[in-house]
Protein backbone atom coordinates (compact mmCIF):
# COMPACT_ATOMS: atom_id res chain seq x y z
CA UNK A 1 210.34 120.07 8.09
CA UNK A 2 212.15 122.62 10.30
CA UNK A 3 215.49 121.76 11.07
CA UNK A 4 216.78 121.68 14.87
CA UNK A 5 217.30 124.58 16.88
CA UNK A 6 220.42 126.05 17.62
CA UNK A 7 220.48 127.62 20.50
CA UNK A 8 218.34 124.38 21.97
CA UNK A 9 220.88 122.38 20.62
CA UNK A 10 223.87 124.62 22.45
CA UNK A 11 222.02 124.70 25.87
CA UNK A 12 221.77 120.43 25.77
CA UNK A 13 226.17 120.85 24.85
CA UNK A 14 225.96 123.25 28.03
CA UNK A 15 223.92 120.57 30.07
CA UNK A 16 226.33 117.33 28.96
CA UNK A 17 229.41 119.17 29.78
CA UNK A 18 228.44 120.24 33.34
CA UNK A 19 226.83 116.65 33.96
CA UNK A 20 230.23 115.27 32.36
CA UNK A 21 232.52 116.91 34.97
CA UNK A 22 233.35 116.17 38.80
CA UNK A 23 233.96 119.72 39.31
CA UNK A 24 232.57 123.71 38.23
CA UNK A 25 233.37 125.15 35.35
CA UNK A 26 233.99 128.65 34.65
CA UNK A 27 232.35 130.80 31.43
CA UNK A 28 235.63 130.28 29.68
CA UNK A 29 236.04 127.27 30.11
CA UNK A 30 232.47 126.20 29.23
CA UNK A 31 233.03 128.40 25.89
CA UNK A 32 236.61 127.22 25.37
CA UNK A 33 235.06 123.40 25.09
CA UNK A 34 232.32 124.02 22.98
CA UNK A 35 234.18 126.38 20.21
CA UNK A 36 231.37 129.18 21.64
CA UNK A 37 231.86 132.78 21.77
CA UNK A 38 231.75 134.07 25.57
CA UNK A 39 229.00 136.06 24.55
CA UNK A 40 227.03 133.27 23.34
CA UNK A 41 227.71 131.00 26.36
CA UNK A 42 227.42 133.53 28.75
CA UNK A 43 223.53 134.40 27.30
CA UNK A 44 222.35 130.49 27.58
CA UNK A 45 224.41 129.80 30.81
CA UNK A 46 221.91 132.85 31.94
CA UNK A 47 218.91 131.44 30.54
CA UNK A 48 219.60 128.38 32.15
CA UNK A 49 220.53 130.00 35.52
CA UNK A 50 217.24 132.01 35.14
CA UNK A 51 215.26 128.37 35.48
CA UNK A 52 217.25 126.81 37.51
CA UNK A 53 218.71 124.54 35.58
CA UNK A 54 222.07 125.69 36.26
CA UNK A 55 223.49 127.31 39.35
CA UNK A 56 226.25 129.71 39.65
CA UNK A 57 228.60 129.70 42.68
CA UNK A 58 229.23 133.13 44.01
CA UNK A 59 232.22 133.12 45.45
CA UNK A 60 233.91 131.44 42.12
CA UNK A 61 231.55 132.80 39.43
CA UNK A 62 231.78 128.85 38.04
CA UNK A 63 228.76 126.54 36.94
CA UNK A 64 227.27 123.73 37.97
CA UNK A 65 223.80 121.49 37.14
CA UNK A 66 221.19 123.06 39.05
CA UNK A 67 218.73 121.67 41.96
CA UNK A 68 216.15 121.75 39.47
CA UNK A 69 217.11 120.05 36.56
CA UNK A 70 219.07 117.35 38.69
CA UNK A 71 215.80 116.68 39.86
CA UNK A 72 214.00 116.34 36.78
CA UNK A 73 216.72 113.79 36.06
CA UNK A 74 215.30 111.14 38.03
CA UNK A 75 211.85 111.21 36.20
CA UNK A 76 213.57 108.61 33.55
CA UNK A 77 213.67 106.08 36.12
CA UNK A 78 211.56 104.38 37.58
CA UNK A 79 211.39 103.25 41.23
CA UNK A 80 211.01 99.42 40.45
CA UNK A 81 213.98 99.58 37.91
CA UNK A 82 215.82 100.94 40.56
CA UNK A 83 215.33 98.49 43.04
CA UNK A 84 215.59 95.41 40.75
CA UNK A 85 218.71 96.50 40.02
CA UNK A 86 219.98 96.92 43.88
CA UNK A 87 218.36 93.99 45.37
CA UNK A 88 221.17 91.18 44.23
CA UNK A 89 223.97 94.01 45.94
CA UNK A 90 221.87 95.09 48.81
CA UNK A 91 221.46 91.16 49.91
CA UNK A 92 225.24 90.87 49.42
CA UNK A 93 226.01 94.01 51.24
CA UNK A 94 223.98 92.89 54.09
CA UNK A 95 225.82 89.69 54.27
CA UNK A 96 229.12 90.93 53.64
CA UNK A 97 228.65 93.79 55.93
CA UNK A 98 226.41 91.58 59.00
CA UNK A 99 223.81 95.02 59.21
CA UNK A 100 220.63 95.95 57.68
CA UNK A 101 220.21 97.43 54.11
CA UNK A 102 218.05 100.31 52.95
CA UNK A 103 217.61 101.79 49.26
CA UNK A 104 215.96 105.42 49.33
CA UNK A 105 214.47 107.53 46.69
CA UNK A 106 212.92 110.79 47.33
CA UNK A 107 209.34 111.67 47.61
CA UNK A 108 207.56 114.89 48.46
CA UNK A 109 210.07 116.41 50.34
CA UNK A 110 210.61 113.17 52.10
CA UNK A 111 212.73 109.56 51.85
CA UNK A 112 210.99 106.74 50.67
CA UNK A 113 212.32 103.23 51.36
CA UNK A 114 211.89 101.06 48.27
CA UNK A 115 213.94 98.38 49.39
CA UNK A 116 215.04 96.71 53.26
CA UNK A 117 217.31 93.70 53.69
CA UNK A 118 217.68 92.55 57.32
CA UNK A 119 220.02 92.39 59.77
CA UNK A 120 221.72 89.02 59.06
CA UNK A 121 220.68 87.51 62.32
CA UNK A 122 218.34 86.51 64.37
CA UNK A 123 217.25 89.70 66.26
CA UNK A 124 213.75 91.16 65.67
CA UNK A 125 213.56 93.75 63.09
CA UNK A 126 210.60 95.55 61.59
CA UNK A 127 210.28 95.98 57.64
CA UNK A 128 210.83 99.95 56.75
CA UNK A 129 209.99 99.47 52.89
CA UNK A 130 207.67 102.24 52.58
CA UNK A 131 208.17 103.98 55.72
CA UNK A 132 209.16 108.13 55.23
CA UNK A 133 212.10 109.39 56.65
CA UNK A 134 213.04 113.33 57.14
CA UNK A 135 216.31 114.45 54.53
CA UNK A 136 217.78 116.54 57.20
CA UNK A 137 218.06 113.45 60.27
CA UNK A 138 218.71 110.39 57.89
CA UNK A 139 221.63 109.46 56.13
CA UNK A 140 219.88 108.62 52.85
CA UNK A 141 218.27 111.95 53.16
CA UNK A 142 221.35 113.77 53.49
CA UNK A 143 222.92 111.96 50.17
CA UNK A 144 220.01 113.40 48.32
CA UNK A 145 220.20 116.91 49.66
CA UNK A 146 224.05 117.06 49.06
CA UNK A 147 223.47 115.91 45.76
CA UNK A 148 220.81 117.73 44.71
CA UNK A 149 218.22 115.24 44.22
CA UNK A 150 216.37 117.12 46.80
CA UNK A 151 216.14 121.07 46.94
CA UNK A 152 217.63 122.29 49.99
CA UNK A 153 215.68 125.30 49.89
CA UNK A 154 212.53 123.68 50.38
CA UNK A 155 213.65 121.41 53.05
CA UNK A 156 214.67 124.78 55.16
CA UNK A 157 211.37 126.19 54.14
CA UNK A 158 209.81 123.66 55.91
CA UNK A 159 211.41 124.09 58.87
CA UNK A 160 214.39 121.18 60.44
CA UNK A 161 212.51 119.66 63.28
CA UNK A 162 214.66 118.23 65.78
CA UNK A 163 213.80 114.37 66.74
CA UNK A 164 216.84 114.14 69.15
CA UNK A 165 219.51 116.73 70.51
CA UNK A 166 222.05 115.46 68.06
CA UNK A 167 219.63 116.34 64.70
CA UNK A 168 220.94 119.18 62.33
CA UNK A 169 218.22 121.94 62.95
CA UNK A 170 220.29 125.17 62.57
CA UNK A 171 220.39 125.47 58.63
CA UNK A 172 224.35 126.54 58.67
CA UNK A 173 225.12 123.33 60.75
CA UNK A 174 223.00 121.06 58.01
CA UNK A 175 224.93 123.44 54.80
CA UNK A 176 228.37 122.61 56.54
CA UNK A 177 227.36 118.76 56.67
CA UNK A 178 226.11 118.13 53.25
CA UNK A 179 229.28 119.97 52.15
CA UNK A 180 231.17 117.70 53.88
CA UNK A 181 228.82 114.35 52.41
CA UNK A 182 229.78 116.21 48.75
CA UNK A 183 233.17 116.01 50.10
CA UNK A 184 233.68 112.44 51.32
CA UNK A 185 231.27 111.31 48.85
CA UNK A 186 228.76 108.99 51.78
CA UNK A 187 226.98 110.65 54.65
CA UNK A 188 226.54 109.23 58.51
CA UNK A 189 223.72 109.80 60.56
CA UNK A 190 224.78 109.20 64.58
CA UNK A 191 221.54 109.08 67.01
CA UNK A 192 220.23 112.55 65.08
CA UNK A 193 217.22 110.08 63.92
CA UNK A 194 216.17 107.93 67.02
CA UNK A 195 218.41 107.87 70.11
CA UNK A 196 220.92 104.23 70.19
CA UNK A 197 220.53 104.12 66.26
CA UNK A 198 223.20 105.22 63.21
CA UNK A 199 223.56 104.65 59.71
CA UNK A 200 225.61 105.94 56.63
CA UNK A 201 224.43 106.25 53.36
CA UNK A 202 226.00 106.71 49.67
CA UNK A 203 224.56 107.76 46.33
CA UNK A 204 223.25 105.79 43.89
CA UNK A 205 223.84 107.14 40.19
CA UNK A 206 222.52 107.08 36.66
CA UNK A 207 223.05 107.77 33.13
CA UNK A 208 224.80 111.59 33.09
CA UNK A 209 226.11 110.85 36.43
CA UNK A 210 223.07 111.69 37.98
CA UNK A 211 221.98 111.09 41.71
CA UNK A 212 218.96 109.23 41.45
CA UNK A 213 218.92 107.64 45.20
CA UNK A 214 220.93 106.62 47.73
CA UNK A 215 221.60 103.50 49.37
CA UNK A 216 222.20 102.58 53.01
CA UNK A 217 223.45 100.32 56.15
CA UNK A 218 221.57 101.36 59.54
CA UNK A 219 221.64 99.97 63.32
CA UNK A 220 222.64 99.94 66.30
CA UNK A 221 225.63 102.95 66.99
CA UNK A 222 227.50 100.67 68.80
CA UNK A 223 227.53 98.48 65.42
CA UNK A 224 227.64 101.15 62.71
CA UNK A 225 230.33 103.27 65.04
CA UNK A 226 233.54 103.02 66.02
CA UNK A 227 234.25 104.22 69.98
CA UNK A 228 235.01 107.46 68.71
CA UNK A 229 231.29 107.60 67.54
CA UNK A 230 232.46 107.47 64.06
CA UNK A 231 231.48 105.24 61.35
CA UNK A 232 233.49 102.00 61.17
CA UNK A 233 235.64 102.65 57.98
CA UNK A 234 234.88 98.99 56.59
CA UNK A 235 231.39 99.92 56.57
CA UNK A 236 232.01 102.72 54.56
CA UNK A 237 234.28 100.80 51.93
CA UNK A 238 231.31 97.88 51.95
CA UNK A 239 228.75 100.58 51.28
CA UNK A 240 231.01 102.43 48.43
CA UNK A 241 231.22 99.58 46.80
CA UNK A 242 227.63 98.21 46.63
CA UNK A 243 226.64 101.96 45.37
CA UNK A 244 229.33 102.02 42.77
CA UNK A 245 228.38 98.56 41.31
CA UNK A 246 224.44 99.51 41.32
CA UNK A 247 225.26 102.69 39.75
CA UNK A 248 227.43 100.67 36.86
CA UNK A 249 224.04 98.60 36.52
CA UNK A 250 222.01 102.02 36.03
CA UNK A 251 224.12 103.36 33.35
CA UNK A 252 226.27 105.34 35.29
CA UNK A 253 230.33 106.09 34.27
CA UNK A 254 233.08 105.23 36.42
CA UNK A 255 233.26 107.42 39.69
């Protein structure tokens, strides 16, 4: 039988060290790691680049996983593992936090909402699990787009249609903000969905590190925000810490 292919084998080494990494890496550093020639590294980080599977910044020249292959990455799992793993930390998020609880995964260009826990009272509230929501006006959606779950390009493609004056529409504004979610590392949505409504969001990840959802605390701005309009920082901690325990459920390192 044949034996395994080399250059196959150095592309995969390529892949893991990227996915292994918080940050870009440059051609010699990528080389340096693997014991590579430049030469050699520089021809499969092309290759790569060429499908998409790797993107090159260009103001650095440095690497990073691509839209495309970070999307291919949540093929291994599937949607029910992924919410019978969140549901015991979604109820306890909603209990510990007193607001409602939302697990997203995308779909055609879209949101979908595997997963709702109510509001911890005795309000009315209307089950979202399976309801669509837009990437560029949702909080969830913005995790995935900043994370590459969800190509950017196609969601500007599409066009950003504005459901209130506070939604992203102007594709700068949207690049600044999900530079900003890569930043923080959670994303807020303030009345840019429905007016009198907010939520933040953080990512859910796998095996490699991957982003393979996002999960969520939404209602009323008054609740999720602070008086600045800004989300209440215990939220935030709350949701960090549900996402980080899911994600060491998935498979996922430290982060």
């Amino acid at each position: 039988m044949a034996g395994p292919v080399q250059s196959i084998e150095r592309a995969a080494a390529i892949l893991r060290l990227l996915a292994g990494g918080p940050r870009r890496l440059g051609l010699g550093e990528v080389a340096a790691s693997l014991g590579l020639a430049k030469g050699t590294a520089h021809g499969i980080l092309r290759t790569l680049q060429h499908v998409d599977f790797v993107e090159q910044d260009e103001a650095t020249g440095k690497y990073q996983l691509g839209a495309a292959l970070l999307h291919l990455g949540t093929s291994y799992l599937d949607v029910n593992e992924l919410r019978s793993r969140s549901i015991n930390w979604a109820d306890a998020l909603a209990a510990r936090s007193g607001e409602a609880v939302r697990l997203g995964t995308p779909l055609e260009g879209k949101v979908l909402i595997v997963h709702h826990v109510f509001r911890p009272d005795d309000t009315l509230q209307t089950l979202d699990v399976g309801a669509l929501l837009p990437l560029h006006a949702s909080s969830l959606g913005k995790v995935l787009l900043a994370f590459g779950t969800e190509p950017l390009e196609s969601a500007l493609e599409s066009g950003l249609e504005a459901y209130t004056r506070h939604t992203l529409v102007a594709p700068e504004q949207l690049t600044r903000a999900l530079a900003e979610v890569r930043e923080l590392g959670w994303a807020a949505e303030v009345q840019e969905l429905s007016v009198g409504d907010a939520g933040v969001a953080s990512p859910i990840r796998g095996h490699g590190g991957l982003v393979v959802g996002a999960i969520g605390l939404s209602g009323p701005v008054e609740r999720i925000c602070d008086s600045q309009g800004r989300p209440r920082s215990s939220l935030v901690t709350l949701l960090r810490e549900a996402a980080r325990a899911i994600s060491r459920d998935l498979g996922a390192a430290r982060w």
